[in-house]
C-alpha atoms as a PDB file:
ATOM      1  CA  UNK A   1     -68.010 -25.112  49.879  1.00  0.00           C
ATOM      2  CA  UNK A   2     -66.483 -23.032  52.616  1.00  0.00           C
ATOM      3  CA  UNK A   3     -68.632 -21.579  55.302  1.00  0.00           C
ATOM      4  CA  UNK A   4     -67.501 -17.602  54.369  1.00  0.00           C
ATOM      5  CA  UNK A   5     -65.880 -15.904  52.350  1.00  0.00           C
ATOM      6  CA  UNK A   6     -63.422 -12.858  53.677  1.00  0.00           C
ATOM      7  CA  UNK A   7     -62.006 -10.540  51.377  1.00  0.00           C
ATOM      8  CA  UNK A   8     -58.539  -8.931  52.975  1.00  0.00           C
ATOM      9  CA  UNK A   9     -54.749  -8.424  51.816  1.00  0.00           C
ATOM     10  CA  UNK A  10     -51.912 -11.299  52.487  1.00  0.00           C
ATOM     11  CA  UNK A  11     -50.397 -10.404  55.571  1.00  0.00           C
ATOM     12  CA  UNK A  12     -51.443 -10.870  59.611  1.00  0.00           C
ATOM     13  CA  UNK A  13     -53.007  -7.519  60.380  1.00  0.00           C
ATOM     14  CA  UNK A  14     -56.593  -6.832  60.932  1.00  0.00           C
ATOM     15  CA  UNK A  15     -57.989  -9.211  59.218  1.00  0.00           C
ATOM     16  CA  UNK A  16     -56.145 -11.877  60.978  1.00  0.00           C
ATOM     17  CA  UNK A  17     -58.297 -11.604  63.752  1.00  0.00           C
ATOM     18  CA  UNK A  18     -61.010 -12.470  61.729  1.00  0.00           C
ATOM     19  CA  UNK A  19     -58.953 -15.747  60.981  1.00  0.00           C
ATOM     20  CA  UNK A  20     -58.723 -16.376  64.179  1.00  0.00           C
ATOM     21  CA  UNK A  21     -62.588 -16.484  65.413  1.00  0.00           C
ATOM     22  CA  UNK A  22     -63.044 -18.098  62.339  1.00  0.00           C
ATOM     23  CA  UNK A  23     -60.314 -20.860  62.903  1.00  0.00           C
ATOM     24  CA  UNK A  24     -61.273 -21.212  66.843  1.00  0.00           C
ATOM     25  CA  UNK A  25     -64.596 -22.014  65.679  1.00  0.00           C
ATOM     26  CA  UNK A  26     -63.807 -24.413  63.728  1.00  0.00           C
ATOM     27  CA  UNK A  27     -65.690 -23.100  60.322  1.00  0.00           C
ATOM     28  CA  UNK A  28     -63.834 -22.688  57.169  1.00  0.00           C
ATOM     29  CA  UNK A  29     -63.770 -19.875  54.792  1.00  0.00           C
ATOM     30  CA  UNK A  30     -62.328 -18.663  51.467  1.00  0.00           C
ATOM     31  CA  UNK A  31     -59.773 -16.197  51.119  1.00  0.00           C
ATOM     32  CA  UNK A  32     -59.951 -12.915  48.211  1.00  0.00           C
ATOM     33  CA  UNK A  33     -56.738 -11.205  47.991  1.00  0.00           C
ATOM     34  CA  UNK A  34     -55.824  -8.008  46.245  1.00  0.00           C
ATOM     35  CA  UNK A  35     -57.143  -8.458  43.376  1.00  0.00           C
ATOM     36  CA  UNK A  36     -60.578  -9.174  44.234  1.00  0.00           C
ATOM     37  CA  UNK A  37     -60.809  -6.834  46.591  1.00  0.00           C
ATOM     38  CA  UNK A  38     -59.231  -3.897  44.618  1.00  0.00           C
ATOM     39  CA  UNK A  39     -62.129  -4.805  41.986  1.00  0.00           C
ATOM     40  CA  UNK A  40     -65.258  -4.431  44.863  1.00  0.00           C
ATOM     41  CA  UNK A  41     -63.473  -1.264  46.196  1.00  0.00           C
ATOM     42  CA  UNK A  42     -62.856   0.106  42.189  1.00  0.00           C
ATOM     43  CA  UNK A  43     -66.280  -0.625  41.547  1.00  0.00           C
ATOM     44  CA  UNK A  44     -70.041   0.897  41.984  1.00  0.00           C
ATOM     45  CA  UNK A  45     -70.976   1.197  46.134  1.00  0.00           C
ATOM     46  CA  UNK A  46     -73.872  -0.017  44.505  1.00  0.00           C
ATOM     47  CA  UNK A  47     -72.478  -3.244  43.657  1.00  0.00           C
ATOM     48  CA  UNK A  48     -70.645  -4.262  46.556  1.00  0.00           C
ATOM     49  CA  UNK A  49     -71.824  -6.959  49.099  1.00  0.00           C
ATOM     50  CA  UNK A  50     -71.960  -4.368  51.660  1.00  0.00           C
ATOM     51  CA  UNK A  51     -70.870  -0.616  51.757  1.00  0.00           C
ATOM     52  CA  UNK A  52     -67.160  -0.172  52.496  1.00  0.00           C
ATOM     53  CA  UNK A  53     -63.817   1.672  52.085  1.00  0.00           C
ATOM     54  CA  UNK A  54     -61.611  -0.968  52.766  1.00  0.00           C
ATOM     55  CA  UNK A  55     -60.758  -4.780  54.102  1.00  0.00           C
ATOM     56  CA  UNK A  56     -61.764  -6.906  56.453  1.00  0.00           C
ATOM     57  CA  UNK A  57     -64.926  -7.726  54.356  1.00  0.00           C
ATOM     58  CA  UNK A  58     -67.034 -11.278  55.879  1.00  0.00           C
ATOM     59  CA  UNK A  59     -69.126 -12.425  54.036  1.00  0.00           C
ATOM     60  CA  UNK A  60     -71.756 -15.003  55.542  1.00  0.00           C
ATOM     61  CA  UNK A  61     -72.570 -17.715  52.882  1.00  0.00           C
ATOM     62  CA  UNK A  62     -75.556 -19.058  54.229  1.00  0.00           C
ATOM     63  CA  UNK A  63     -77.317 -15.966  55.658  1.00  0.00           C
ATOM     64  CA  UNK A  64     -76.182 -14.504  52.619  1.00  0.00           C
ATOM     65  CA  UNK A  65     -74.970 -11.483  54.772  1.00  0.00           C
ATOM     66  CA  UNK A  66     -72.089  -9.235  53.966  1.00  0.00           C
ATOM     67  CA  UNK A  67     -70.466  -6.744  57.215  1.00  0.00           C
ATOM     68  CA  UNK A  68     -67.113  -5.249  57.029  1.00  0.00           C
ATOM     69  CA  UNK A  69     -65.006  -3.059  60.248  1.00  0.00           C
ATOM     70  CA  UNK A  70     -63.038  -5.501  62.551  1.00  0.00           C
ATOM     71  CA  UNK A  71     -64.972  -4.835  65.288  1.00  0.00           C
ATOM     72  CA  UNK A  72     -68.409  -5.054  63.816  1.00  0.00           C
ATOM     73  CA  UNK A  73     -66.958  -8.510  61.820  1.00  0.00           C
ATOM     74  CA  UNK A  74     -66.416 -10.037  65.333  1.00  0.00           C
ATOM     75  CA  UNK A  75     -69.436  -8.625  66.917  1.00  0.00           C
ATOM     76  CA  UNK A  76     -71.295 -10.877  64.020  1.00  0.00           C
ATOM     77  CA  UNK A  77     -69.304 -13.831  64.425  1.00  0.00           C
ATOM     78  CA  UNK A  78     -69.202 -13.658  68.575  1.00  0.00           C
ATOM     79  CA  UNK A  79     -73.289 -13.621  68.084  1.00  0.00           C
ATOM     80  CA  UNK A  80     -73.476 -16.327  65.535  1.00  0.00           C
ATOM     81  CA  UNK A  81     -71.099 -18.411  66.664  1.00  0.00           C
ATOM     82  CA  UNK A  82     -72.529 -18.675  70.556  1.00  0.00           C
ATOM     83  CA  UNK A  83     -68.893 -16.868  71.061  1.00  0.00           C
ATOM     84  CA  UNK A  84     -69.600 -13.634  73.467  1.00  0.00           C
ATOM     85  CA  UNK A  85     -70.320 -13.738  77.508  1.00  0.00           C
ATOM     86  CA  UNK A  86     -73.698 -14.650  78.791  1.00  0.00           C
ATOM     87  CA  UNK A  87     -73.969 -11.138  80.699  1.00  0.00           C
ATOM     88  CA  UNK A  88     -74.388  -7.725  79.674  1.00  0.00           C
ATOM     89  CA  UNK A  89     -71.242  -6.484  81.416  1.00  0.00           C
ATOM     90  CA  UNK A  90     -69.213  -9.118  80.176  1.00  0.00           C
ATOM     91  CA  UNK A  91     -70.353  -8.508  76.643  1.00  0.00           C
ATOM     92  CA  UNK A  92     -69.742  -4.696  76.598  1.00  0.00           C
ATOM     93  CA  UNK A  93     -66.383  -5.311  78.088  1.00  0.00           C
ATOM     94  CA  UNK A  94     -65.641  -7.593  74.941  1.00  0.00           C
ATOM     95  CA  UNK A  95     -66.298  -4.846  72.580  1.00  0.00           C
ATOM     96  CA  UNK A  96     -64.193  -2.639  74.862  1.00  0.00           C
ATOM     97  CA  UNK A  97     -61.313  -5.323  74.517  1.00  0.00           C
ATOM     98  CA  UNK A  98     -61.615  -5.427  70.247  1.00  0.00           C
ATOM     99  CA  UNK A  99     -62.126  -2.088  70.246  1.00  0.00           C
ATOM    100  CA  UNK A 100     -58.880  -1.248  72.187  1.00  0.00           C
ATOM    101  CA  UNK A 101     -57.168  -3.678  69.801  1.00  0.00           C
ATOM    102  CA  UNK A 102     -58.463  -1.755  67.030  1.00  0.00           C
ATOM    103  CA  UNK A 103     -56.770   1.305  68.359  1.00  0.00           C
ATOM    104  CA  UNK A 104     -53.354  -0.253  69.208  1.00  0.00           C
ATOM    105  CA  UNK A 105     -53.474  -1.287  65.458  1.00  0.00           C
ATOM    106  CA  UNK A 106     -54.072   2.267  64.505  1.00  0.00           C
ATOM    107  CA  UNK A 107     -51.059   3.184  66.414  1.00  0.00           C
ATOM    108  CA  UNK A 108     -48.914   1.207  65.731  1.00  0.00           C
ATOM    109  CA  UNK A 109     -49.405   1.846  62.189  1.00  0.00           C
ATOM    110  CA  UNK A 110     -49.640   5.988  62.932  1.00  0.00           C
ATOM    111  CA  UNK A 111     -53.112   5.543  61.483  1.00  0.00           C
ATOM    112  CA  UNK A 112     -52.332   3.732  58.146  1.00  0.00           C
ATOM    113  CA  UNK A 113     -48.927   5.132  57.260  1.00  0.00           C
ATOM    114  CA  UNK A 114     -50.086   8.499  57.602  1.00  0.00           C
ATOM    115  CA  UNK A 115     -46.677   9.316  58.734  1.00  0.00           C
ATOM    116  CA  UNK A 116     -43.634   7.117  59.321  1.00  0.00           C
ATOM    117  CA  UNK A 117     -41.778   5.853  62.002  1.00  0.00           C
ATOM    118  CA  UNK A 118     -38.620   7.724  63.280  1.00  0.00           C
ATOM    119  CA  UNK A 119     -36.349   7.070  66.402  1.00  0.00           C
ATOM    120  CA  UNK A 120     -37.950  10.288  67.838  1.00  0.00           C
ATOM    121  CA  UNK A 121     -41.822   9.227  67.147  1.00  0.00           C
ATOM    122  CA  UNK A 122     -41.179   5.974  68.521  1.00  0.00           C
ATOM    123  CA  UNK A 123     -39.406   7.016  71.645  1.00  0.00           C
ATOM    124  CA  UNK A 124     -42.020   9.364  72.761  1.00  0.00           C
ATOM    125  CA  UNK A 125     -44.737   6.004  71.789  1.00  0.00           C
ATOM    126  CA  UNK A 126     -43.107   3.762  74.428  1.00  0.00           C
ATOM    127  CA  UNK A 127     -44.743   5.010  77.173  1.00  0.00           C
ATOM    128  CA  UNK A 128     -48.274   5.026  75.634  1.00  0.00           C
ATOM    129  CA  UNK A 129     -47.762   1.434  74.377  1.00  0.00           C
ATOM    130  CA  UNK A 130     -46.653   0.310  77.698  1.00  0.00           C
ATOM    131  CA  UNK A 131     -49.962   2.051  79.058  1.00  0.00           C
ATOM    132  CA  UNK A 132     -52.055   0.044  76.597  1.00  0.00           C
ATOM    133  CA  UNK A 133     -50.371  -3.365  77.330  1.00  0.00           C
ATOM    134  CA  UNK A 134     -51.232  -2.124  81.128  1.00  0.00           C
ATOM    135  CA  UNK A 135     -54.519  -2.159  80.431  1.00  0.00           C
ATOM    136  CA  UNK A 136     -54.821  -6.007  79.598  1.00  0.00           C
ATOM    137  CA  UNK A 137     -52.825  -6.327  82.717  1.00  0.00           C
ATOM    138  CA  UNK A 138     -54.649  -4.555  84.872  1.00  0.00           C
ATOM    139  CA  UNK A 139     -58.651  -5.709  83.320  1.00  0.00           C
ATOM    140  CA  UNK A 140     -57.234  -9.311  83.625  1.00  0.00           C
ATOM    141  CA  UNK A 141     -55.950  -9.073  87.378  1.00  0.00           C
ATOM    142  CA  UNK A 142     -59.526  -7.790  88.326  1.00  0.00           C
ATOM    143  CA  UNK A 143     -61.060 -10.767  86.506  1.00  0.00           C
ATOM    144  CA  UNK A 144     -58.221 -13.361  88.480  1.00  0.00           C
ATOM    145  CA  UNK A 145     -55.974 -13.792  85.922  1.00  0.00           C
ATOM    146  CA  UNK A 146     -52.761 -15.771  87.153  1.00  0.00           C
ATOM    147  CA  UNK A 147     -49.304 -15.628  85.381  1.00  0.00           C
ATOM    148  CA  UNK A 148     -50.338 -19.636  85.047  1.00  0.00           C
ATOM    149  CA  UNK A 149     -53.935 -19.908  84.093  1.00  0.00           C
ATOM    150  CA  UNK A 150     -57.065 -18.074  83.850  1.00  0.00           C
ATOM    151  CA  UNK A 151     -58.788 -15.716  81.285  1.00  0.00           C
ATOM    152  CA  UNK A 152     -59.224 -12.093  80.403  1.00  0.00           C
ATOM    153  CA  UNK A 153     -62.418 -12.178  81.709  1.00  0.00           C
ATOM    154  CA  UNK A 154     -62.619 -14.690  83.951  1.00  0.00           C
ATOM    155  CA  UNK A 155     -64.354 -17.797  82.890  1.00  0.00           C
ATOM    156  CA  UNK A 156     -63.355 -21.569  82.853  1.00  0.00           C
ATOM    157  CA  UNK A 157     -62.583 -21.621  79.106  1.00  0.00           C
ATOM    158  CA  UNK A 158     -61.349 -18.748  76.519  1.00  0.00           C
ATOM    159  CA  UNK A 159     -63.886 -16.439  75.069  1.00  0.00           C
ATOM    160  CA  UNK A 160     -63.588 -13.362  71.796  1.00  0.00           C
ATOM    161  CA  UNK A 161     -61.588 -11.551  74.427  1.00  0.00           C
ATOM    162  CA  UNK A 162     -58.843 -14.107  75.375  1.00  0.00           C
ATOM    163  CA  UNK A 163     -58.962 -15.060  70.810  1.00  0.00           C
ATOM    164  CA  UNK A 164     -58.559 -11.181  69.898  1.00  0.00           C
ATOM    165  CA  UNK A 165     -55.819 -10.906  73.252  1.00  0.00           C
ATOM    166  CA  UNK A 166     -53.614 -13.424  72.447  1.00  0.00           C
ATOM    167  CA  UNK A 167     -53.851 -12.819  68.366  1.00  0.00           C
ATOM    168  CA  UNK A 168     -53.010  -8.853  69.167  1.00  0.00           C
ATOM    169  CA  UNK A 169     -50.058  -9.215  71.174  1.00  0.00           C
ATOM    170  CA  UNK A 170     -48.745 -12.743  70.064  1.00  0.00           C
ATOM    171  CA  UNK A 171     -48.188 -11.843  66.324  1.00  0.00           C
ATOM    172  CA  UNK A 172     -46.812  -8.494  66.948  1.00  0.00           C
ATOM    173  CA  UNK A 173     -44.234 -10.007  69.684  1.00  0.00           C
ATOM    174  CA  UNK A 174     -43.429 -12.613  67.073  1.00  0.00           C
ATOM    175  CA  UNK A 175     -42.881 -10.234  64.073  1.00  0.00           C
ATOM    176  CA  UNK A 176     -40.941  -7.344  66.727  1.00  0.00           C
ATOM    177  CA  UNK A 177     -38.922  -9.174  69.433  1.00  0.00           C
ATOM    178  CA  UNK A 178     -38.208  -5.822  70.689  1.00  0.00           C
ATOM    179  CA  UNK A 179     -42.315  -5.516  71.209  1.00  0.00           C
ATOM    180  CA  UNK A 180     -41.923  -8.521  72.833  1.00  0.00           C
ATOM    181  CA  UNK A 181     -39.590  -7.327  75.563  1.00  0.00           C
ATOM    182  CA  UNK A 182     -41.491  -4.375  75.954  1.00  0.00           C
ATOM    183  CA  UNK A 183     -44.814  -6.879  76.752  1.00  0.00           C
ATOM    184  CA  UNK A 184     -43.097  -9.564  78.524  1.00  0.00           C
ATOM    185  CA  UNK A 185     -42.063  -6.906  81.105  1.00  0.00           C
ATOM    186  CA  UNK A 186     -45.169  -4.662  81.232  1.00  0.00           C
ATOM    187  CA  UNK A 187     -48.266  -7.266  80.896  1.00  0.00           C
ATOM    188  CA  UNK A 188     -46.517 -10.256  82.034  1.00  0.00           C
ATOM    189  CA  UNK A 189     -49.770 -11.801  83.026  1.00  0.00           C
ATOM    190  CA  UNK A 190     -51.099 -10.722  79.786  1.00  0.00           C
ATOM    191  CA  UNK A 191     -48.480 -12.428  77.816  1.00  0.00           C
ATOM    192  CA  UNK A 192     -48.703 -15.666  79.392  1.00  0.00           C
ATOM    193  CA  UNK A 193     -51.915 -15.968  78.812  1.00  0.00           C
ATOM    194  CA  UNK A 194     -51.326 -14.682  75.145  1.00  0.00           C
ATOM    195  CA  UNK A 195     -49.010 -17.961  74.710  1.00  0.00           C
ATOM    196  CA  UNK A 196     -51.533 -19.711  75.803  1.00  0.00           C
ATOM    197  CA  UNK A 197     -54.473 -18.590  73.665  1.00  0.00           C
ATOM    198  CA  UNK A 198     -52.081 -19.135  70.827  1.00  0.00           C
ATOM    199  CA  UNK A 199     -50.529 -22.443  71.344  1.00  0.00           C
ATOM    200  CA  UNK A 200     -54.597 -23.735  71.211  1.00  0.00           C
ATOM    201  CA  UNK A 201     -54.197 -26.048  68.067  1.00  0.00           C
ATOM    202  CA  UNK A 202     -56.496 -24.178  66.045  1.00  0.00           C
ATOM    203  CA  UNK A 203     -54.312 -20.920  66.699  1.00  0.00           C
ATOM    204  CA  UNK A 204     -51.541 -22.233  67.028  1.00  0.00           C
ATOM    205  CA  UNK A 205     -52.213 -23.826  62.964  1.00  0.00           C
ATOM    206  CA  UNK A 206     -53.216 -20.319  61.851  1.00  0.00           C
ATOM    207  CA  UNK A 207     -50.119 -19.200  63.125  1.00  0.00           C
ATOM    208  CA  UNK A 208     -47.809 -21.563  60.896  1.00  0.00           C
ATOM    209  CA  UNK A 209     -49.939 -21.261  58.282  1.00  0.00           C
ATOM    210  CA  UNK A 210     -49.572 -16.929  58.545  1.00  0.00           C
ATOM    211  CA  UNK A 211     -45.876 -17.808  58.854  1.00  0.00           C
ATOM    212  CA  UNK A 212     -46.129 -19.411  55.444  1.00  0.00           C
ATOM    213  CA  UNK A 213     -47.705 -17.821  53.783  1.00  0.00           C
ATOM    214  CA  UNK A 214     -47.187 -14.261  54.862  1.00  0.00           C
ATOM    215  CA  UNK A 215     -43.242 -14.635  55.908  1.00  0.00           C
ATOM    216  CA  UNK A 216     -42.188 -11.882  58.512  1.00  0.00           C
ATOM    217  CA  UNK A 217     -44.460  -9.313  57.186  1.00  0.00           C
ATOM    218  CA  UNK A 218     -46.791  -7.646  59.990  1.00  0.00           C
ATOM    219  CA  UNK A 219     -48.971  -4.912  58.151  1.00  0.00           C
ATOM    220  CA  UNK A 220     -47.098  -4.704  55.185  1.00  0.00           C
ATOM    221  CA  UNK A 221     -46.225  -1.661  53.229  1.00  0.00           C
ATOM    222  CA  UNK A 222     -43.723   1.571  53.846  1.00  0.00           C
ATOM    223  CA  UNK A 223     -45.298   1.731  57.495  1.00  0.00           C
ATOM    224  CA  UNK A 224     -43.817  -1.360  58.308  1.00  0.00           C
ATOM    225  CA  UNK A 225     -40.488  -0.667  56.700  1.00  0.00           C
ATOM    226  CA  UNK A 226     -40.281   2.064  58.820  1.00  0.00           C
ATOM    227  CA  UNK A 227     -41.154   0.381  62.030  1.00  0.00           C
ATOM    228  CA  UNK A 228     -38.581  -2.550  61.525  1.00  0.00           C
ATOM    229  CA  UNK A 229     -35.944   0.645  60.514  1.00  0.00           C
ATOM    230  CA  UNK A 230     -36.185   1.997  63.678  1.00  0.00           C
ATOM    231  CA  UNK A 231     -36.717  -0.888  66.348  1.00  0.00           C
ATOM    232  CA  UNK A 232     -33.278  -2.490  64.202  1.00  0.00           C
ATOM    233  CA  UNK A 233     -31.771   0.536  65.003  1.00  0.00           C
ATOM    234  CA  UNK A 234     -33.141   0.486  68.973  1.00  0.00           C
ATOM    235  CA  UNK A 235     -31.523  -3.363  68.983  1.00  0.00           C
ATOM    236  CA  UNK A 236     -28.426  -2.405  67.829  1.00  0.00           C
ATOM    237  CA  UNK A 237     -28.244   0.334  70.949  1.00  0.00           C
ATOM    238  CA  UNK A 238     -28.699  -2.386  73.557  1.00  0.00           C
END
């Protein structure tokens, strides 16, 4: 029986960082796809393992305890699993990290498809994505990351920052090579150590597996046919 059981769609968004924490800690879980989890959401609040509007949904086998929100999901796991920094500071800045994931999700996605992509939109969001990859950059730097080693935070071995880090920007940079360029020449730091994160085995098996099982999508849906629209169209200007 597998140690959890996570209830989210078939492609490497949010939920794959859930994967991920899961995967780098070496536990095993069961995955619910769209089915399953269009019954929960169909059905009585009443009857679902924990209040929610949508996936990621974890669900702890055996403490029989049921959270859903990225965020809050690796909160749980990065207390269970012995997974967050020993200090105070170091915690909150972990939060600060998924949280700030969370939002470049959002955005890339203009909030869930709540509009599409057009050449315009996505001209005048280059600067602001830059500025977000700047921020890895720069909270790395102050912690003594190196374009050859170190971590987010600091630390001799990879932590829920470094996991959610390289897992944010290394699947986006895969599925968007024109993301990629972007990264590699604002964050360079930050995408070294992204490559590194992923190319752990654990990761780096996640990451064939997402390729197999998933193909080239990213978030799926007509959000992400607009996105690739418009970066194929920014390729073919260059």
């Amino acid at each position: 029986m597998s140690d959890y059981d996570l209830y989210y769609w078939p492609v490497p968004f949010r939920g794959q960082f859930v994967r991920a924490v899961l995967a780098f800690a070496g536990k095993s879980w069961t995955e619910h796809g769209a089915d399953a989890i269009g019954k929960l959401m169909e059905g009585p609040v009443k009857s679902m393992p924990v209040p929610f509007m949508g996936p990621p949904l974890l669900i702890d086998k055996k403490a029989d305890f049921a959270i859903a929100q990225m965020p809050a999901i690796i909160r749980y796991l990065g207390e269970t699993l012995d997974l967050l920094p020993a200090t105070p500071a170091l915690r909150a800045l972990t939060m600060k990290i998924v949280l700030d994931a969370n939002d470049v999700i959002d955005e890339i996605t203009l909030d869930g498809g709540r509009e599409m992509w057009t050449e315009k939109r996505w001209k005048a969001f280059v600067p602001r994505l830059t500025k977000w990859m700047s921020f890895w950059e720069e909270t790395g730097r102050r912690h003594g990351l190196k374009p050859d080693g170190g971590f987010l935070l600091g630390g001799k071995a990879p932590g829920l920052a470094d996991i959610v880090t390289g897992i944010l920007w290394s699947t986006m940079a895969d599925r968007f090579p024109v993301i990629e360029a972007i990264f590699d020449d604002a964050a360079p730091m930050t995408a070294a150590l992204a490559c590194r994160v992923s190319d752990m085995p654990a990761l780096a098996k996640l990451a064939v597996k997402a390729r197999k099982d998933y193909g080239d999508a990213y978030c799926g849906g007509q959000i992400e046919a607009s996105l690739r629209k418009v970066l194929d169209a920014y390729t073919n200007r260059l």
